[in-house]
C-alpha atoms as a PDB file:
ATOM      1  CA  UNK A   1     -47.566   9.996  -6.990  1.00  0.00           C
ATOM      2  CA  UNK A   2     -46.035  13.306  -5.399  1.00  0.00           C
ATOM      3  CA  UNK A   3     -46.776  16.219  -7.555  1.00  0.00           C
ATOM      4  CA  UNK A   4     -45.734  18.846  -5.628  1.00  0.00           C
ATOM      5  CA  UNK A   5     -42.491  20.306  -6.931  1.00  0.00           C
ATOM      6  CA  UNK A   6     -40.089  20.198  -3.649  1.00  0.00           C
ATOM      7  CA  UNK A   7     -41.356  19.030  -0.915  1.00  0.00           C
ATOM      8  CA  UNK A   8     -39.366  20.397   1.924  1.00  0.00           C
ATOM      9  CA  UNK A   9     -40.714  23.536   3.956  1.00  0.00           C
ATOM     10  CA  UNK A  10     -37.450  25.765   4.942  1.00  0.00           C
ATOM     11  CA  UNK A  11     -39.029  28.191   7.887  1.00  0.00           C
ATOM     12  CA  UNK A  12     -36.845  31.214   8.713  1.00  0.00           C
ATOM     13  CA  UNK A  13     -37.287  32.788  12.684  1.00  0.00           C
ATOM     14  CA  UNK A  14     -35.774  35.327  14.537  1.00  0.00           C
ATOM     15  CA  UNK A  15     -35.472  37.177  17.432  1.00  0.00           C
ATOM     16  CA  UNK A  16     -36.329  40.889  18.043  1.00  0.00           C
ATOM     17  CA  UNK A  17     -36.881  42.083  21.034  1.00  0.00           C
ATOM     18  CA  UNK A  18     -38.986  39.786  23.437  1.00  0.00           C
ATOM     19  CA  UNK A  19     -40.985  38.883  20.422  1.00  0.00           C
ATOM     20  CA  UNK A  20     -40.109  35.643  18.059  1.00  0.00           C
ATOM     21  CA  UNK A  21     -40.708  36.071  14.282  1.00  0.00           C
ATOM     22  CA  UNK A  22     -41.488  33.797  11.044  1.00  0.00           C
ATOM     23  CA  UNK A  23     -39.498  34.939   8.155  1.00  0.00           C
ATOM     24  CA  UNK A  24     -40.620  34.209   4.479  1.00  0.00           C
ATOM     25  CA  UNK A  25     -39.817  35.282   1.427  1.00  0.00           C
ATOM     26  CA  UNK A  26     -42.583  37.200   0.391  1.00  0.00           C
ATOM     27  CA  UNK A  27     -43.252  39.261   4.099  1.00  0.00           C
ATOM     28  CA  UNK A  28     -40.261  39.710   6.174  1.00  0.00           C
ATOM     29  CA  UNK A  29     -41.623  40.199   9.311  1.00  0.00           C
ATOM     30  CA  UNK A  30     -45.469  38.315   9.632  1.00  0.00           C
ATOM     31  CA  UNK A  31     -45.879  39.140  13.323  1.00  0.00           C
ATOM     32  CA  UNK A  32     -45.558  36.704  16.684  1.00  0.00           C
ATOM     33  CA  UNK A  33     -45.852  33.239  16.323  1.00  0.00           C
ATOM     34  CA  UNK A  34     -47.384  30.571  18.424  1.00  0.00           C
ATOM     35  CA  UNK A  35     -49.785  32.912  19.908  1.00  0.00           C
ATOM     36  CA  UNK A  36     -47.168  34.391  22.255  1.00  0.00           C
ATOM     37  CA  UNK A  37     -46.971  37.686  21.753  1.00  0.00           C
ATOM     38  CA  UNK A  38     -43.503  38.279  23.938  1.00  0.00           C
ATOM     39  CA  UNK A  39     -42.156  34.981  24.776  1.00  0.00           C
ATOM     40  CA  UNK A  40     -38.432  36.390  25.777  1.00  0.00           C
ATOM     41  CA  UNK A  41     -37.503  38.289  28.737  1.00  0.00           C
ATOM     42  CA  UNK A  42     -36.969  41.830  27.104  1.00  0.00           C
ATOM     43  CA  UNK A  43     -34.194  42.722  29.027  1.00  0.00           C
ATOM     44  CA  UNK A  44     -32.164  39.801  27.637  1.00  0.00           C
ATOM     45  CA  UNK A  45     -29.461  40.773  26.096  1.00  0.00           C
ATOM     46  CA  UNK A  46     -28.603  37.496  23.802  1.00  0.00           C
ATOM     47  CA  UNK A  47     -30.846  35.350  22.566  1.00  0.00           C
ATOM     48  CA  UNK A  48     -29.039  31.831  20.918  1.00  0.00           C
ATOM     49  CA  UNK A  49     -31.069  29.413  18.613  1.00  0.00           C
ATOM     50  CA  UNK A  50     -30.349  25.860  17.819  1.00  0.00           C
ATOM     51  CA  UNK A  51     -32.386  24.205  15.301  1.00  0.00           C
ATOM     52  CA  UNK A  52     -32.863  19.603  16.089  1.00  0.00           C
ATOM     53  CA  UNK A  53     -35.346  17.405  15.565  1.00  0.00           C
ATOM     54  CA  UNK A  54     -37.488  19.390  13.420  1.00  0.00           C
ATOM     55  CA  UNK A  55     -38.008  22.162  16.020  1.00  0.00           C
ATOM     56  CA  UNK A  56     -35.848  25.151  17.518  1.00  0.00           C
ATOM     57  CA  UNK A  57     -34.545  25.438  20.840  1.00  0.00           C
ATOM     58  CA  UNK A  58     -34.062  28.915  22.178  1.00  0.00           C
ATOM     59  CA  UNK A  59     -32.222  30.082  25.329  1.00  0.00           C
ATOM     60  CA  UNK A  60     -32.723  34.127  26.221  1.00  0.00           C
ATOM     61  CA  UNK A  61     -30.629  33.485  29.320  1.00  0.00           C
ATOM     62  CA  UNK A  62     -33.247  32.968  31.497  1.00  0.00           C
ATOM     63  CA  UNK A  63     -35.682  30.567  30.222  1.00  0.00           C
ATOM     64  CA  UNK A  64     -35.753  28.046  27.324  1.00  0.00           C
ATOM     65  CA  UNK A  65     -38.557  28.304  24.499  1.00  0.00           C
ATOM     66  CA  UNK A  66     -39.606  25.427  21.899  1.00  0.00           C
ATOM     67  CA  UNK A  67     -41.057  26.275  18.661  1.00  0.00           C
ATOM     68  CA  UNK A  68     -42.420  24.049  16.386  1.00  0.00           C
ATOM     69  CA  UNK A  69     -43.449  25.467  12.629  1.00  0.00           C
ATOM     70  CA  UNK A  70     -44.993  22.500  11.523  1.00  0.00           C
ATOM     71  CA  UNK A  71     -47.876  22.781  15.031  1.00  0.00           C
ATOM     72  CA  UNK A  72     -50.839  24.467  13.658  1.00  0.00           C
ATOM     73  CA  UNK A  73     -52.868  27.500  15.496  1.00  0.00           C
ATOM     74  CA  UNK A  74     -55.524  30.092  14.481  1.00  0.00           C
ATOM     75  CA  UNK A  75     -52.135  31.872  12.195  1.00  0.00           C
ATOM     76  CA  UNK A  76     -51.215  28.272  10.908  1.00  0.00           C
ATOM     77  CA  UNK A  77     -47.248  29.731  12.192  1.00  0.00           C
ATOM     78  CA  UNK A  78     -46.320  27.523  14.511  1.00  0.00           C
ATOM     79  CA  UNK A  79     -46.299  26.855  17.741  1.00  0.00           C
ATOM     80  CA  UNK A  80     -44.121  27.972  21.081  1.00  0.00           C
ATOM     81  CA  UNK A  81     -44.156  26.351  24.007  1.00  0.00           C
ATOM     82  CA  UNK A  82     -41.784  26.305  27.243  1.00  0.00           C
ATOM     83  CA  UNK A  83     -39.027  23.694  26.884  1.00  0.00           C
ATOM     84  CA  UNK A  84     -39.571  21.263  30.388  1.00  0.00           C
ATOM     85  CA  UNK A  85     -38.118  17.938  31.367  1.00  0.00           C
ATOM     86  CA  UNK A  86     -40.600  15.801  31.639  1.00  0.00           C
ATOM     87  CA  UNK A  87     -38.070  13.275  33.828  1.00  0.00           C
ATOM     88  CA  UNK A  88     -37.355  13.126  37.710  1.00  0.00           C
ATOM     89  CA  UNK A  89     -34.433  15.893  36.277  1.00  0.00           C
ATOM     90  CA  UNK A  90     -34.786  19.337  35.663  1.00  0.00           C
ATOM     91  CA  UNK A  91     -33.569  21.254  32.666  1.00  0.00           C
ATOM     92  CA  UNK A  92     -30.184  23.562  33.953  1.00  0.00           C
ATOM     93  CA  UNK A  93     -31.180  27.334  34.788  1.00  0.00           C
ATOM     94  CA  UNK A  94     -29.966  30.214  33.329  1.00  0.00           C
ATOM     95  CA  UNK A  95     -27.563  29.009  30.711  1.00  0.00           C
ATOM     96  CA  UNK A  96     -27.049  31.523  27.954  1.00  0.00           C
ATOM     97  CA  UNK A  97     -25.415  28.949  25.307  1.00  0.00           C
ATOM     98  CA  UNK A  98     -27.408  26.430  23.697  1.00  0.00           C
ATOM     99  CA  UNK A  99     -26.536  24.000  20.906  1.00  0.00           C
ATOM    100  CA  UNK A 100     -27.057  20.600  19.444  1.00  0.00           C
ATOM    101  CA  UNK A 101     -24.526  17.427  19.506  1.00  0.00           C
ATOM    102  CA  UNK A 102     -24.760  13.862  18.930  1.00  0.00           C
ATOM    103  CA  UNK A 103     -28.181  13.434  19.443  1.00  0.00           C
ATOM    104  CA  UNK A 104     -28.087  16.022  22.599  1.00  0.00           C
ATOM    105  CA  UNK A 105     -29.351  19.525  23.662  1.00  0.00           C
ATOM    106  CA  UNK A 106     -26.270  21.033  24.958  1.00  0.00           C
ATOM    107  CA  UNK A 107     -26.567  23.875  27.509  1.00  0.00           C
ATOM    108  CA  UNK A 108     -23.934  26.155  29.188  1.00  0.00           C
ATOM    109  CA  UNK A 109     -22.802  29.131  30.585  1.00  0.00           C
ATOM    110  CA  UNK A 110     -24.656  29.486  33.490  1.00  0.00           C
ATOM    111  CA  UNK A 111     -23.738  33.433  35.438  1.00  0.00           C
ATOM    112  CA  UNK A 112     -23.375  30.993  38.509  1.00  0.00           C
ATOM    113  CA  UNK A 113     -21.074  28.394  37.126  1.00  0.00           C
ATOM    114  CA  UNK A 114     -19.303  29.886  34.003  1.00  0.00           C
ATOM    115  CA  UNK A 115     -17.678  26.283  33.383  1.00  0.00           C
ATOM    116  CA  UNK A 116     -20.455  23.713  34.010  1.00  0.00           C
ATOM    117  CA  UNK A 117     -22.130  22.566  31.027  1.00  0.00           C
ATOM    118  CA  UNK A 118     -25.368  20.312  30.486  1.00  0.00           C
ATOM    119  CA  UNK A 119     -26.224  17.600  28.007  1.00  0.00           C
ATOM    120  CA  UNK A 120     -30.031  16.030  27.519  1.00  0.00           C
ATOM    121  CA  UNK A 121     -30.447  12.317  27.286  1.00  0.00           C
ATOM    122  CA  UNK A 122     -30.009  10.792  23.545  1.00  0.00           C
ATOM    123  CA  UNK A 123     -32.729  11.596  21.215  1.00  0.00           C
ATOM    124  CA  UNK A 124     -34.658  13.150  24.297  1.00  0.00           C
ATOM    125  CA  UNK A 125     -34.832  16.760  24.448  1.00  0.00           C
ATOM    126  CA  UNK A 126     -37.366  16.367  27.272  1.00  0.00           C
ATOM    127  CA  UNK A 127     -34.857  14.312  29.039  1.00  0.00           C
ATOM    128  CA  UNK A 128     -32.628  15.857  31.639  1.00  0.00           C
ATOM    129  CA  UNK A 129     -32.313  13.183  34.665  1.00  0.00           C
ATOM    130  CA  UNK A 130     -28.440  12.607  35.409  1.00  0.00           C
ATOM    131  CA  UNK A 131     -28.595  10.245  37.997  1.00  0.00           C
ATOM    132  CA  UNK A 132     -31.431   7.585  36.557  1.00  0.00           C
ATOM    133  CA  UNK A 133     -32.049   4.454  38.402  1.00  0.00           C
ATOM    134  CA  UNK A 134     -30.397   2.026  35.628  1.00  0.00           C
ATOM    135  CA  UNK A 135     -26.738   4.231  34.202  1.00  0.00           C
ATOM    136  CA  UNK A 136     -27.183   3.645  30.745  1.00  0.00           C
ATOM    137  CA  UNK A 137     -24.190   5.733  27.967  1.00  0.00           C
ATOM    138  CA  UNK A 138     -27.875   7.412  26.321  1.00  0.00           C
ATOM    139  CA  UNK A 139     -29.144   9.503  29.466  1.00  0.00           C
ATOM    140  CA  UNK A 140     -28.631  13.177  30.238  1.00  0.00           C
ATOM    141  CA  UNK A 141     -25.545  14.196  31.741  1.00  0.00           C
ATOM    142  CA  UNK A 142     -23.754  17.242  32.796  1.00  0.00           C
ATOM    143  CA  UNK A 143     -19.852  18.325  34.022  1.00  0.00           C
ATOM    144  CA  UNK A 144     -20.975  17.708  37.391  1.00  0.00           C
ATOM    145  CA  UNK A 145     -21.718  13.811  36.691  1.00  0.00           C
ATOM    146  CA  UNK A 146     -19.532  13.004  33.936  1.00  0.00           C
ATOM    147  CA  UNK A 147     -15.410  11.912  34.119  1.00  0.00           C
ATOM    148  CA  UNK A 148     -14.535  14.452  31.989  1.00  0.00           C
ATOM    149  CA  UNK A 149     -15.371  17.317  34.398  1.00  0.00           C
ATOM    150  CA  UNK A 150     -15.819  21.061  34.071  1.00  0.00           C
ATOM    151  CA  UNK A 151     -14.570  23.421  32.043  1.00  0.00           C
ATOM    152  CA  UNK A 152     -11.728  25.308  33.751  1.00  0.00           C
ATOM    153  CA  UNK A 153     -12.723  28.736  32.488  1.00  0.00           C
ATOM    154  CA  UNK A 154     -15.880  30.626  31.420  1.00  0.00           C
ATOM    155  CA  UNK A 155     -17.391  29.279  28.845  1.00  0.00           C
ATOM    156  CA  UNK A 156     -17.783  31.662  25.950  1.00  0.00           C
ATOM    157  CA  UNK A 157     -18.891  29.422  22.491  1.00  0.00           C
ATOM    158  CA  UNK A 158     -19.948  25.658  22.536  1.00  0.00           C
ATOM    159  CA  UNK A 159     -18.509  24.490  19.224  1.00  0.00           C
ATOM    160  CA  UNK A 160     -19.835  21.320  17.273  1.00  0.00           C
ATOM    161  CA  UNK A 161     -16.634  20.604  15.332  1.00  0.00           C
ATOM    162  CA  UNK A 162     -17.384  16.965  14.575  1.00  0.00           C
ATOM    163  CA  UNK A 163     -19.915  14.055  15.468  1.00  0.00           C
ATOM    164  CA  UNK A 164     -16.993  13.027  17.849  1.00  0.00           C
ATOM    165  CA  UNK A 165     -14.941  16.854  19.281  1.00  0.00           C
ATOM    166  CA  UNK A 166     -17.529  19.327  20.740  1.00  0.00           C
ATOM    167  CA  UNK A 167     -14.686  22.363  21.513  1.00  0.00           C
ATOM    168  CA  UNK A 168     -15.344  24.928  24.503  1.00  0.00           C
ATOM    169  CA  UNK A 169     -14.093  28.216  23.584  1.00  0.00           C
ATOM    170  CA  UNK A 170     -13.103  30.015  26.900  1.00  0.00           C
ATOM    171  CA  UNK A 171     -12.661  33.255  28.091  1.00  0.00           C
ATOM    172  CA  UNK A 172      -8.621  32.682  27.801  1.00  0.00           C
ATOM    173  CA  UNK A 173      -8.424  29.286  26.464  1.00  0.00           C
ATOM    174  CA  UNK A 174      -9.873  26.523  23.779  1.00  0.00           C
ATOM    175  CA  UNK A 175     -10.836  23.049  24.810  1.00  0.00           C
ATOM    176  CA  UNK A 176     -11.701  20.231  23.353  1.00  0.00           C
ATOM    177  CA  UNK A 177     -14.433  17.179  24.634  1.00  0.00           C
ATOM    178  CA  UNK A 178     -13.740  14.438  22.645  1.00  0.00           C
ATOM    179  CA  UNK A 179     -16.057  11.395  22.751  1.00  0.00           C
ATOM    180  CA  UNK A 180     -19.308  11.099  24.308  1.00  0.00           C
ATOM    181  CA  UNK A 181     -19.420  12.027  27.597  1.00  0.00           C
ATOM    182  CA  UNK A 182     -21.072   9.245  28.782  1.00  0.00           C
ATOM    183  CA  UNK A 183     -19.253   7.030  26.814  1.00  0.00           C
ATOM    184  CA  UNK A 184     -15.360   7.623  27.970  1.00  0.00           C
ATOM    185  CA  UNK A 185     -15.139  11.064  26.688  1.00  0.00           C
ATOM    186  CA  UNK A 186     -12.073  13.394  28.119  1.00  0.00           C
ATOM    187  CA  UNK A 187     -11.784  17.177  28.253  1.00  0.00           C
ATOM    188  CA  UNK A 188      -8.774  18.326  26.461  1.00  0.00           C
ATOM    189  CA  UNK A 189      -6.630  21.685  26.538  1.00  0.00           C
ATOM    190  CA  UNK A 190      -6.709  22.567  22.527  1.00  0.00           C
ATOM    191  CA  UNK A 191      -4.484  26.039  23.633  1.00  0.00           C
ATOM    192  CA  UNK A 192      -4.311  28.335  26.648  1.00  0.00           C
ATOM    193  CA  UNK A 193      -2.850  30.937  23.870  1.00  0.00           C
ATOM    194  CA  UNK A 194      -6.085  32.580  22.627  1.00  0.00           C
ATOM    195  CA  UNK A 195     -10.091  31.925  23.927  1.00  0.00           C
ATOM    196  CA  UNK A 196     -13.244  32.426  21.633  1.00  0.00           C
ATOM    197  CA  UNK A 197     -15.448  35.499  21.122  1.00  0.00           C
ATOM    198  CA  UNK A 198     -18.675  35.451  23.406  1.00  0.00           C
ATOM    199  CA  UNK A 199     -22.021  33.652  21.443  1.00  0.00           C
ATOM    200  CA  UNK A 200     -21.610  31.726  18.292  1.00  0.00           C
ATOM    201  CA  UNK A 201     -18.329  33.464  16.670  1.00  0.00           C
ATOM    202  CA  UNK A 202     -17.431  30.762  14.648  1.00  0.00           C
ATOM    203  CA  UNK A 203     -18.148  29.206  11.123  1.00  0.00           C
ATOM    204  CA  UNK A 204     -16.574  25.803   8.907  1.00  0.00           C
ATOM    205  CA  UNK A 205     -15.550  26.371   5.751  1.00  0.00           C
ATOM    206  CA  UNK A 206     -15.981  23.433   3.056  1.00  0.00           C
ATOM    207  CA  UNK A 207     -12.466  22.085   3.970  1.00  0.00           C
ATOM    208  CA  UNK A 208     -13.605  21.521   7.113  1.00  0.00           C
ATOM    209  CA  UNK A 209     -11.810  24.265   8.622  1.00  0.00           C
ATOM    210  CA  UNK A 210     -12.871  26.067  11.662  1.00  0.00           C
ATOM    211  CA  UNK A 211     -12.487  29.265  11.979  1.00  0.00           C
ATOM    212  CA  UNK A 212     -13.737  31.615  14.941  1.00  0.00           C
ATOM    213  CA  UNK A 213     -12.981  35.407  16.458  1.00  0.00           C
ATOM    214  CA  UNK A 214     -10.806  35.095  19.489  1.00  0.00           C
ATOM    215  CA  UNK A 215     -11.904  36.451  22.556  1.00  0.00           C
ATOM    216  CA  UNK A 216      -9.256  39.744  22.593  1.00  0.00           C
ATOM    217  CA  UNK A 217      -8.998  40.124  18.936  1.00  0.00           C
ATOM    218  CA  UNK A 218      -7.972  38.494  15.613  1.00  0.00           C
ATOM    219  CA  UNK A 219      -9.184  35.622  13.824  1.00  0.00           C
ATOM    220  CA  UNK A 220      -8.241  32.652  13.896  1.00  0.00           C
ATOM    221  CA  UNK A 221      -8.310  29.487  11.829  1.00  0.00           C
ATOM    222  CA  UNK A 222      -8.093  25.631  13.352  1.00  0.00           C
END
């Protein structure tokens, strides 16, 4: 009984400034969305999008944003909102890196702790406590509470290779978290020979190839 042609809804967003803007086709820029007019801190000087779950998550380094284009306001753009835990944890501070992985928010980079990184509970973005009363391989975790430790470097690119290798690229080195983390996973030294460019330097090409800017120079290819 569908008559529409396609159903699916592709929203485009991006960041400009401390203001956070809907994208379409017809009008590049349609103004602020969600009724916040400047959402980021404008003084940040990245701002790192991950889209999950039907929403994006945005880090500008010092706090983390939600928006959600299918909430409806007086614009009918979307909605933002702060992201919050809404367990006994509390969602990491500060981290400048933010991507998706097997279910998880992933967080790092923090100015205090180059190396930690941060992982949400399972299919619970809201989800951030690490020490729970009942350990189950599902709840949020972090380098602090996991086996397979920090990264020993600063953490320049969180890398979703596969469902089962999330790679770190470091300042001076590459490596590589294979498994979950709350499930047996181990930190791996992929090469101390080159790191990864700062943000989200990287891209796979239909092969399945990675390839990424090194953090001095040159691109590589994994």
């Amino acid at each position: 009984t569908q008559t529409v042609v396609n159903p699916r809804s592709i929203t485009v967003v991006a960041a400009s400034g401390a203001k956070l803007l809907r994208i379409t086709s017809g009008s590049p820029y349609v103004g602020e969305v969600g009724g916040t007019a400047n959402p980021f801190t404008e003084a940040a000087p990245y701002i790192q999008m991950v889209a999950g779950y039907e929403k994006v998550y945005i880090t500008d380094g010092h706090k983390y944003w939600m928006y959600d284009p299918k909430a409806t306001d007086s614009d009918d753009d979307g909605e933002v909102s702060l992201l919050v835990s809404k367990t006994y944890g509390t969602v990491p501070p500060r981290c400048r890196l933010i991507e998706m992985w097997r279910g998880r928010l992933v967080l790092a980079r923090d100015p205090a702790d180059p190396g930690r990184w941060h992982m949400s509970a399972i299919g619970d973005v809201h989800d951030w406590d690490t020490f729970p009363q009942v350990a189950n391989a599902s709840q949020a975790v972090s380098s602090t509470s996991s086996k397979a430790g920090t990264v020993p470097d600063i953490i320049n690119a969180v890398v979703p290779w596969t469902d089962d290798i999330l790679l770190f690229g470091g300042d001076s080195s590459i490596w590589a978290l294979s498994g979950d983390p709350m499930a047996g996973g181990v930190m791996d030294l992929v090469t101390d020979e080159t790191g990864m460019s700062f943000g989200r330097p990287y891209c796979k090409d239909p092969t399945g190839a990675l390839w990424f800017f090194g953090s001095t120079g040159g691109l590589y290819m994994m």
